[in-house]
PDB file of N, CA and C in Angstrom:
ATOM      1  N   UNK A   1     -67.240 -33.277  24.589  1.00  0.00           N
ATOM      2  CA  UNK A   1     -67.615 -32.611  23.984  1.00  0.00           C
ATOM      3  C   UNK A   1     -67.753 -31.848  24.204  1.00  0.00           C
ATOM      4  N   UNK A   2     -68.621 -31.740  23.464  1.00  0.00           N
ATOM      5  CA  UNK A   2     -68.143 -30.723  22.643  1.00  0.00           C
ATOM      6  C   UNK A   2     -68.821 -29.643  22.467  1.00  0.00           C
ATOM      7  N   UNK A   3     -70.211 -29.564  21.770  1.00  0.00           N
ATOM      8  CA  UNK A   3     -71.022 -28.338  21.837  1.00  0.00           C
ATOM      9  C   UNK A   3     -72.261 -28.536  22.914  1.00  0.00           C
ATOM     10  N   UNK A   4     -72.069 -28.953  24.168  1.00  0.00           N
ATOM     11  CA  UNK A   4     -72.725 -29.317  24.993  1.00  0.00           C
ATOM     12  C   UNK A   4     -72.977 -27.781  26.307  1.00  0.00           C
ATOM     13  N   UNK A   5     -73.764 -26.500  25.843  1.00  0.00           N
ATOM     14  CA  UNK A   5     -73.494 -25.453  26.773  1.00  0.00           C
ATOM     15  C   UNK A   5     -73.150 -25.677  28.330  1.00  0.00           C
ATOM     16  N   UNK A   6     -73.981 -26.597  28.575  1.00  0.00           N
ATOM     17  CA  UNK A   6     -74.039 -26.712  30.085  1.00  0.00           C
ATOM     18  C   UNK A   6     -72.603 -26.921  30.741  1.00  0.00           C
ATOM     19  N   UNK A   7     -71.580 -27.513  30.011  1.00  0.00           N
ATOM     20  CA  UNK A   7     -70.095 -27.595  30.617  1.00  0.00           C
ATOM     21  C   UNK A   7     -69.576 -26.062  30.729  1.00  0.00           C
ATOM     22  N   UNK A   8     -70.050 -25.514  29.666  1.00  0.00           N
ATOM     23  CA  UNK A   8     -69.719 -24.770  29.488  1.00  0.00           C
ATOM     24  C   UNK A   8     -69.932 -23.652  30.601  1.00  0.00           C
ATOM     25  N   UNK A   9     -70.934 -23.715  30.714  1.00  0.00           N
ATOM     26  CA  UNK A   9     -71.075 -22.404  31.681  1.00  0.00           C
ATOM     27  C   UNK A   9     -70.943 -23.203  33.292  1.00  0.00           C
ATOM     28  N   UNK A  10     -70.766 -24.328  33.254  1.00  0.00           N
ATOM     29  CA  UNK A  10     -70.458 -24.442  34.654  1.00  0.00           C
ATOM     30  C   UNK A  10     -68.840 -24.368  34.725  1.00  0.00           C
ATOM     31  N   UNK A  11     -68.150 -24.423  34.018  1.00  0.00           N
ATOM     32  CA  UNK A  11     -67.048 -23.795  34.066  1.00  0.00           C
ATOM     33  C   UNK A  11     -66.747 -22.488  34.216  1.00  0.00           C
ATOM     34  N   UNK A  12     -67.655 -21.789  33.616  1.00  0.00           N
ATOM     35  CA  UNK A  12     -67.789 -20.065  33.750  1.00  0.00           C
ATOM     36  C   UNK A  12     -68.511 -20.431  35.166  1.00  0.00           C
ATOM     37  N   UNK A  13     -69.183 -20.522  35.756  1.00  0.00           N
ATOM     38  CA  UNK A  13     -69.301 -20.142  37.052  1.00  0.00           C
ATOM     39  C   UNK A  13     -68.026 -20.419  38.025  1.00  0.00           C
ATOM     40  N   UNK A  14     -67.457 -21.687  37.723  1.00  0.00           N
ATOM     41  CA  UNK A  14     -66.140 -22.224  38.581  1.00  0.00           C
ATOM     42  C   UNK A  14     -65.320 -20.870  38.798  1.00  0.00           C
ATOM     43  N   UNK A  15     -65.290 -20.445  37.420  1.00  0.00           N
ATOM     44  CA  UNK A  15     -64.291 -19.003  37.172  1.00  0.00           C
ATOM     45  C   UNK A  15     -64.627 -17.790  38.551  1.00  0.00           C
ATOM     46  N   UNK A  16     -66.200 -17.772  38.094  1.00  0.00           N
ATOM     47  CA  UNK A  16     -66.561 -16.791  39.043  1.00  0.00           C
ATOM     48  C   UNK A  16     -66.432 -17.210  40.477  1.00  0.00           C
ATOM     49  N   UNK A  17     -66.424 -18.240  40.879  1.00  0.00           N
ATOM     50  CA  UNK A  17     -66.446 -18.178  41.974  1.00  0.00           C
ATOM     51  C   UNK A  17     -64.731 -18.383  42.473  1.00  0.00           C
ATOM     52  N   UNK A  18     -64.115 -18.901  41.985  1.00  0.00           N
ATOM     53  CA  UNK A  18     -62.467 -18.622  42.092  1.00  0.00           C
ATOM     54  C   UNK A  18     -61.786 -17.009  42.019  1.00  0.00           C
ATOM     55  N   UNK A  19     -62.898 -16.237  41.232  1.00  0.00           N
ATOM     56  CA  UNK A  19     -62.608 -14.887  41.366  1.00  0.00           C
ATOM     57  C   UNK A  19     -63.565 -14.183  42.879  1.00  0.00           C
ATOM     58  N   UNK A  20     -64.205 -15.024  43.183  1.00  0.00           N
ATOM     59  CA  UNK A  20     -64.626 -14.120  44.648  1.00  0.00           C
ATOM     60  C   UNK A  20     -65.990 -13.767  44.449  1.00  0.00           C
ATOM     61  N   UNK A  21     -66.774 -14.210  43.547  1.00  0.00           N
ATOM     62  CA  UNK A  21     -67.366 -13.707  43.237  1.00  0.00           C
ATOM     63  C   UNK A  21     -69.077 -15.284  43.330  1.00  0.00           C
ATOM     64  N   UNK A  22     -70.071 -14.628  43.568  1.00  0.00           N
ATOM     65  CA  UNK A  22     -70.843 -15.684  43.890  1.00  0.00           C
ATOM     66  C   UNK A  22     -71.472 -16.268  42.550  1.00  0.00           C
ATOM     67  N   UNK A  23     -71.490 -17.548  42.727  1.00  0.00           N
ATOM     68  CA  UNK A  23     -72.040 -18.375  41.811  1.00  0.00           C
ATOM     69  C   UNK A  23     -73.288 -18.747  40.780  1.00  0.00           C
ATOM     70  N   UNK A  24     -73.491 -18.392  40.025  1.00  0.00           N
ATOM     71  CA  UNK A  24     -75.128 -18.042  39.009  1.00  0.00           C
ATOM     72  C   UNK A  24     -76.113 -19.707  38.878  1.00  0.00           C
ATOM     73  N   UNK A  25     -75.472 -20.526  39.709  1.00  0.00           N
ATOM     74  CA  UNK A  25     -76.447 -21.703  40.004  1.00  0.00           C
ATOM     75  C   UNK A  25     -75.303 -22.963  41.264  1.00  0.00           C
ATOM     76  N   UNK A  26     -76.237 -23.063  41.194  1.00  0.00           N
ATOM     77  CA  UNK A  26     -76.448 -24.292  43.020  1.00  0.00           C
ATOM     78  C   UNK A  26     -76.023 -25.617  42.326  1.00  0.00           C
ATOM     79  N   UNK A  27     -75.688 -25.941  41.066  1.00  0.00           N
ATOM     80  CA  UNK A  27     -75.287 -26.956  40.730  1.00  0.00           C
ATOM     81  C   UNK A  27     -75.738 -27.486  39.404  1.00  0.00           C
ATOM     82  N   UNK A  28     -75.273 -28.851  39.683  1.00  0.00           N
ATOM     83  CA  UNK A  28     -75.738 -29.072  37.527  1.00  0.00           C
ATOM     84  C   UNK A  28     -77.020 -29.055  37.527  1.00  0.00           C
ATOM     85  N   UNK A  29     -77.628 -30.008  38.407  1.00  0.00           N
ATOM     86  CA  UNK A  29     -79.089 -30.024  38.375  1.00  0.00           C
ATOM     87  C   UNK A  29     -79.787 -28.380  37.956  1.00  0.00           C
ATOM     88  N   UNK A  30     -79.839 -27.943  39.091  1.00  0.00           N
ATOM     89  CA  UNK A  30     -80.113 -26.540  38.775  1.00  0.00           C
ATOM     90  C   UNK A  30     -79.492 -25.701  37.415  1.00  0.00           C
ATOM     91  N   UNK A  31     -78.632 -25.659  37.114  1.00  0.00           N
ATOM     92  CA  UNK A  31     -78.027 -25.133  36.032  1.00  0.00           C
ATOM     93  C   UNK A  31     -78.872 -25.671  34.781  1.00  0.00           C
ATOM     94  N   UNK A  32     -79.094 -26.718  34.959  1.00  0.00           N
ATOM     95  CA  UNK A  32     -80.142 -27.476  33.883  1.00  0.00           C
ATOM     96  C   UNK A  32     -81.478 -26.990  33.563  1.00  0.00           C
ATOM     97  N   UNK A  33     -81.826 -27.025  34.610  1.00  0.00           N
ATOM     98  CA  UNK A  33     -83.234 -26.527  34.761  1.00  0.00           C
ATOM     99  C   UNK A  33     -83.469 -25.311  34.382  1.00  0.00           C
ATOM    100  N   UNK A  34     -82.602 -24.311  35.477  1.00  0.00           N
ATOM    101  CA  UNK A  34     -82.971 -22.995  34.950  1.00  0.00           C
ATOM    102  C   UNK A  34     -82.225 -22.515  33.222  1.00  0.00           C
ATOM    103  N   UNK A  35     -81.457 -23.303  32.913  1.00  0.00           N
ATOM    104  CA  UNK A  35     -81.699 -22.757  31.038  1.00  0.00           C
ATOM    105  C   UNK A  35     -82.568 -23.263  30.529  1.00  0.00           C
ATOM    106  N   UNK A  36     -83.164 -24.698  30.491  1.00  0.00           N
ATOM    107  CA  UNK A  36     -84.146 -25.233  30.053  1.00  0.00           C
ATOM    108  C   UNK A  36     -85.538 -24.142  30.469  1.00  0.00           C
ATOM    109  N   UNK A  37     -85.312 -23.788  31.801  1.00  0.00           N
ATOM    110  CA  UNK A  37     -86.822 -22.910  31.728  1.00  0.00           C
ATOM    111  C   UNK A  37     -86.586 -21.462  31.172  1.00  0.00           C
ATOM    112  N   UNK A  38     -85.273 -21.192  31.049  1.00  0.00           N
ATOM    113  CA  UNK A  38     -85.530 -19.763  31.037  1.00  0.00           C
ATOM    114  C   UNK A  38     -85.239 -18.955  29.680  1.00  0.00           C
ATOM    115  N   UNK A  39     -84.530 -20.693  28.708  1.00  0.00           N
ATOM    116  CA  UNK A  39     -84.346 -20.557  27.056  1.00  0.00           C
ATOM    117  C   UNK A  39     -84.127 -20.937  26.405  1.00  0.00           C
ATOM    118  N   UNK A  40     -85.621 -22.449  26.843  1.00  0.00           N
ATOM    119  CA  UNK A  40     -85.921 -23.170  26.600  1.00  0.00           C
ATOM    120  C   UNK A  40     -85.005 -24.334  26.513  1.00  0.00           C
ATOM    121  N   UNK A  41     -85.390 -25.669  25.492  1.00  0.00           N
ATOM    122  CA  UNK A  41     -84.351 -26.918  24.781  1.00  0.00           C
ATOM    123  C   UNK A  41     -82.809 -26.480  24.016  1.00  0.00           C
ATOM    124  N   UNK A  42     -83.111 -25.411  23.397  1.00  0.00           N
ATOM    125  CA  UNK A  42     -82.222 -24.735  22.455  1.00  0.00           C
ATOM    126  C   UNK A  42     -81.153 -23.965  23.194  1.00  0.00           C
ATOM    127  N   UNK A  43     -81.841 -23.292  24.290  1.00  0.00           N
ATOM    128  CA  UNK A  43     -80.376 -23.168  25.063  1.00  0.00           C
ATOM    129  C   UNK A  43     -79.174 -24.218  25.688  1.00  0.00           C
ATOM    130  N   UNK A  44     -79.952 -25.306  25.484  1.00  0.00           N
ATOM    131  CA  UNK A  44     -78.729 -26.105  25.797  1.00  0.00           C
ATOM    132  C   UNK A  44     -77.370 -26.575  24.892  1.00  0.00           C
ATOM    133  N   UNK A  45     -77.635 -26.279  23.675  1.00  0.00           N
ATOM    134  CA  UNK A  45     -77.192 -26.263  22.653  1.00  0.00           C
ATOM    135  C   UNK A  45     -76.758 -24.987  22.290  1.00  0.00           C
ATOM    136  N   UNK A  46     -76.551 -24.024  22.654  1.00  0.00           N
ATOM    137  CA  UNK A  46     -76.597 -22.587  22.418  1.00  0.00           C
ATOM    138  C   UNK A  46     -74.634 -22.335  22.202  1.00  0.00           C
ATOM    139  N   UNK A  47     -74.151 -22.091  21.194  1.00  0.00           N
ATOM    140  CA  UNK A  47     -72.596 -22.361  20.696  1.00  0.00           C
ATOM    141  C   UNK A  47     -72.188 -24.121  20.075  1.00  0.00           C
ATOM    142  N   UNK A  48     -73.133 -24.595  19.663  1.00  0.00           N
ATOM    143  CA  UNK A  48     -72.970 -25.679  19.314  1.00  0.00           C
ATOM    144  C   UNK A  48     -72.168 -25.404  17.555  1.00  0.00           C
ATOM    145  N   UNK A  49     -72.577 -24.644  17.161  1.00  0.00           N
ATOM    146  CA  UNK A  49     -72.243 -24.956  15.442  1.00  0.00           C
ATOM    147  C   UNK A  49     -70.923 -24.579  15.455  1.00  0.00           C
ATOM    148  N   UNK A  50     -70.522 -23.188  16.050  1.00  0.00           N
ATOM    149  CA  UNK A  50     -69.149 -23.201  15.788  1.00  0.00           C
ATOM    150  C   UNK A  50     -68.191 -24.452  16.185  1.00  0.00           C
ATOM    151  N   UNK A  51     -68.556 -24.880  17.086  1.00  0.00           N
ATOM    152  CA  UNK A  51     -67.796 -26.550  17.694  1.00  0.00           C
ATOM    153  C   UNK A  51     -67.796 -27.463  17.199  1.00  0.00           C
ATOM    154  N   UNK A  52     -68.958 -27.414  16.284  1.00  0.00           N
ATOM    155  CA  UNK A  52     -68.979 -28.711  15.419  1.00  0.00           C
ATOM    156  C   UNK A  52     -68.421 -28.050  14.192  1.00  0.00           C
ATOM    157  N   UNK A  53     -68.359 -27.080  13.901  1.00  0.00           N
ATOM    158  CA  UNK A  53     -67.409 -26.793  12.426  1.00  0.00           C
ATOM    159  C   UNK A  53     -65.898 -26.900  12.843  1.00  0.00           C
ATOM    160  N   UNK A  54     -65.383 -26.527  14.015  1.00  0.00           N
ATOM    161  CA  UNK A  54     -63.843 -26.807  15.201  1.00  0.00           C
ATOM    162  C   UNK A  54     -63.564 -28.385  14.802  1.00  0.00           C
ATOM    163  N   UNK A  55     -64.563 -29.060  14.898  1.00  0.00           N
ATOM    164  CA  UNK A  55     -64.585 -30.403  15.065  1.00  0.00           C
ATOM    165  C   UNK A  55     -64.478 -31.373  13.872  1.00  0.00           C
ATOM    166  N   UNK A  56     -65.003 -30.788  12.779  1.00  0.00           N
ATOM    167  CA  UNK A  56     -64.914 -30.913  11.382  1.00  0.00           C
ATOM    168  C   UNK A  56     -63.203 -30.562  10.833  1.00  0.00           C
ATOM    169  N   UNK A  57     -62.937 -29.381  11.227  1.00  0.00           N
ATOM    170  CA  UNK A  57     -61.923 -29.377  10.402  1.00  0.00           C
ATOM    171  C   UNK A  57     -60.851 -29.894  10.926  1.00  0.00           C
ATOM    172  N   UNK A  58     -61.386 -30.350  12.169  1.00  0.00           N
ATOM    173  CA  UNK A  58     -59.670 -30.964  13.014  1.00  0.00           C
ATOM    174  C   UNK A  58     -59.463 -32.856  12.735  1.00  0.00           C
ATOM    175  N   UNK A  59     -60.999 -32.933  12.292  1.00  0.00           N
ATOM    176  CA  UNK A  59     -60.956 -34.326  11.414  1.00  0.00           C
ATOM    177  C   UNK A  59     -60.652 -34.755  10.659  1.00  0.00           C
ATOM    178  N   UNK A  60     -60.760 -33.244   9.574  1.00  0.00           N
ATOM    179  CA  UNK A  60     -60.315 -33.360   8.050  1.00  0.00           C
ATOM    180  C   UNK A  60     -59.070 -33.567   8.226  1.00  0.00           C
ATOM    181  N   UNK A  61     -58.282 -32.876   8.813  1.00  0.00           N
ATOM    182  CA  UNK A  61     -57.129 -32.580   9.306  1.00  0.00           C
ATOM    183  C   UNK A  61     -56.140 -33.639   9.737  1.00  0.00           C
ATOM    184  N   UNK A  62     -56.663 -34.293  10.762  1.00  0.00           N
ATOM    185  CA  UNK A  62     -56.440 -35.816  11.066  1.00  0.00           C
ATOM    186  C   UNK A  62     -56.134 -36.644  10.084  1.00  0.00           C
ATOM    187  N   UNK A  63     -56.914 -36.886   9.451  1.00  0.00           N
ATOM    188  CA  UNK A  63     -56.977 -37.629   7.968  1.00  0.00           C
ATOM    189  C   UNK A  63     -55.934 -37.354   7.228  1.00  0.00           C
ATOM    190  N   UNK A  64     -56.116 -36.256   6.763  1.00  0.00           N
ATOM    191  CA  UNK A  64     -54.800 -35.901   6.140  1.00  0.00           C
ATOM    192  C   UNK A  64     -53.721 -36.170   6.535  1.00  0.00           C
ATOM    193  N   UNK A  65     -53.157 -35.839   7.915  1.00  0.00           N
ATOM    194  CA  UNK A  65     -51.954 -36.445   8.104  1.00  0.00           C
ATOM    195  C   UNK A  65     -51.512 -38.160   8.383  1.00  0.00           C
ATOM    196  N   UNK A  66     -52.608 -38.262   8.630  1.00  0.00           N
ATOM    197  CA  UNK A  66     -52.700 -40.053   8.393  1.00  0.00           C
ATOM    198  C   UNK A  66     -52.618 -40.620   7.427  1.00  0.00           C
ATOM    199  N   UNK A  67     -53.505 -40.058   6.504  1.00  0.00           N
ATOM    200  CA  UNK A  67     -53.034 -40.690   5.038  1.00  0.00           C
ATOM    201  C   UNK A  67     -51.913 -40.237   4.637  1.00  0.00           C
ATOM    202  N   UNK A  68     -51.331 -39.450   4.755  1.00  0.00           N
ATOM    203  CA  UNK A  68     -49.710 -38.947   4.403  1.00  0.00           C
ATOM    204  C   UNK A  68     -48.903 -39.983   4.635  1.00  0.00           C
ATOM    205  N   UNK A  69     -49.502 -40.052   6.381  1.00  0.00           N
ATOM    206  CA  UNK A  69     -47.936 -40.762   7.037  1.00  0.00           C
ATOM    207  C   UNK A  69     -47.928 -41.962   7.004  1.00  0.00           C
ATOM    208  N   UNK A  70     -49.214 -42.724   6.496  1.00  0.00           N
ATOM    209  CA  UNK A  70     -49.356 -43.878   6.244  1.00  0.00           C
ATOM    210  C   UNK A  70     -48.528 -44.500   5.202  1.00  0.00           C
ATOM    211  N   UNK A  71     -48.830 -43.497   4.092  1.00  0.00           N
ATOM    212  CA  UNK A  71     -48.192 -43.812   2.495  1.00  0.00           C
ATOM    213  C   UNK A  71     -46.277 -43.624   2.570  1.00  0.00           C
ATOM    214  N   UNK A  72     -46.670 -42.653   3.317  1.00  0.00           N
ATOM    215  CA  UNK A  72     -44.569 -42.414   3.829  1.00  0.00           C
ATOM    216  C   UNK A  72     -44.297 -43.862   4.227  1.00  0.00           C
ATOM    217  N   UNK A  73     -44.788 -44.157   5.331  1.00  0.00           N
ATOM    218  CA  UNK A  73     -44.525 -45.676   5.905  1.00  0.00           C
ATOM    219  C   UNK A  73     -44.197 -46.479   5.171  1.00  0.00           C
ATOM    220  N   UNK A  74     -45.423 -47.030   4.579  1.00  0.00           N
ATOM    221  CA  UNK A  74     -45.597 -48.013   3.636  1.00  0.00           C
ATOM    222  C   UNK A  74     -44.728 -47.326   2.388  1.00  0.00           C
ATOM    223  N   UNK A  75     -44.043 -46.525   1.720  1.00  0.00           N
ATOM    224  CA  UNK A  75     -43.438 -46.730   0.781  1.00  0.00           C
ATOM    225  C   UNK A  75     -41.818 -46.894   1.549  1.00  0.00           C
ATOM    226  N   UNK A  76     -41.590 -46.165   2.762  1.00  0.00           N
ATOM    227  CA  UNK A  76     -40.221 -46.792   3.233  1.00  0.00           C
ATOM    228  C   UNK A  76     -40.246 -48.428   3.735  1.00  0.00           C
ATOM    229  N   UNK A  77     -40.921 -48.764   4.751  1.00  0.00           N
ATOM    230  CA  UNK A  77     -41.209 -50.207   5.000  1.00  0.00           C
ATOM    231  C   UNK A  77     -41.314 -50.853   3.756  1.00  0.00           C
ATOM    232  N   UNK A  78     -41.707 -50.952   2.712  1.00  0.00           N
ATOM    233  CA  UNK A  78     -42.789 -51.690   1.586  1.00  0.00           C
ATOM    234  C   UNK A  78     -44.301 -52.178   2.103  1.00  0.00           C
ATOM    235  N   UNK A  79     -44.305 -52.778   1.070  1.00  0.00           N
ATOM    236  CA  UNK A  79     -46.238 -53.068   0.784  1.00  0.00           C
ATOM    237  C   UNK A  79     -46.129 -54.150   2.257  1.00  0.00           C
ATOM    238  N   UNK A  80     -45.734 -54.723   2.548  1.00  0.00           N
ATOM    239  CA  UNK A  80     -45.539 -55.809   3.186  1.00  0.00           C
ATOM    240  C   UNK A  80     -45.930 -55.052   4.792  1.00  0.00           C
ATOM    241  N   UNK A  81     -45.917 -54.078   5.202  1.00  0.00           N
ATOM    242  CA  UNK A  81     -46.153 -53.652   6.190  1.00  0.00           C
ATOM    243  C   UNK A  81     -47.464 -54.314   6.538  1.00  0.00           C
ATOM    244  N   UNK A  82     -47.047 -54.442   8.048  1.00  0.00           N
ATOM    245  CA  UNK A  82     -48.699 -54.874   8.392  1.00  0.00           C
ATOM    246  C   UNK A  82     -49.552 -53.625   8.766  1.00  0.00           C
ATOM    247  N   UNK A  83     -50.876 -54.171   8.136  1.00  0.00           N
ATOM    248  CA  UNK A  83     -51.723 -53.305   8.609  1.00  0.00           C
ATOM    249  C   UNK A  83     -52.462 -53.185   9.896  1.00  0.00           C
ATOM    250  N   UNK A  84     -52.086 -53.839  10.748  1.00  0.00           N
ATOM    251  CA  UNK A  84     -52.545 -54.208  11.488  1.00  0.00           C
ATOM    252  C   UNK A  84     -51.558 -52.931  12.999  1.00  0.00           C
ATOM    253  N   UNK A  85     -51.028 -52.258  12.356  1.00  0.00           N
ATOM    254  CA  UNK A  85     -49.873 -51.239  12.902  1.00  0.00           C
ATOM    255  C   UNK A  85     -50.837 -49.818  12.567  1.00  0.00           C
ATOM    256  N   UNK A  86     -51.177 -50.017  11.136  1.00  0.00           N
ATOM    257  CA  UNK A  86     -51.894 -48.596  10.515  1.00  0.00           C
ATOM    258  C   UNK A  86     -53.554 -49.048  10.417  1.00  0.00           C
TER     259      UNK A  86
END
């Protein structure tokens, strides 16, 4: 996942420190802590909605082509297809 900040920015530090540049926490532990203390519960969550709307439409999305390709199937195969495939 998905709207979870903390991956997030420990990846942005990985960055920084592959660029030469020193690191904005000592590890997850720490990385934890200091957003939790410094902005609050809610920073940990902080870019969550746009990800979960990312996440929404790539579901809808899913669906759709499943039910498409399902009905393609099953009308070339016939009814007789197992479902146990779809």
């Amino acid at each position: 996942d998905e709207g979870f900040d903390l991956q997030i920015r420990m990846q942005s530090d990985g960055r920084r420190v592959r660029a030469g540049k020193a690191p904005l926490y000592r590890g997850l532990p720490d990385a934890a802590a200091r957003i939790v203390r410094e902005e609050g519960l809610g920073g940990m969550w902080t870019g969550a909605t746009p990800n979960v709307l990312r996440a929404c439409c790539i579901n809808v999305g899913d669906q759709a082509v499943y039910d498409l390709a399902k009905r393609a199937a099953v009308a070339m195969v016939g009814a007789g297809f197992s479902p146990v495939v779809f």
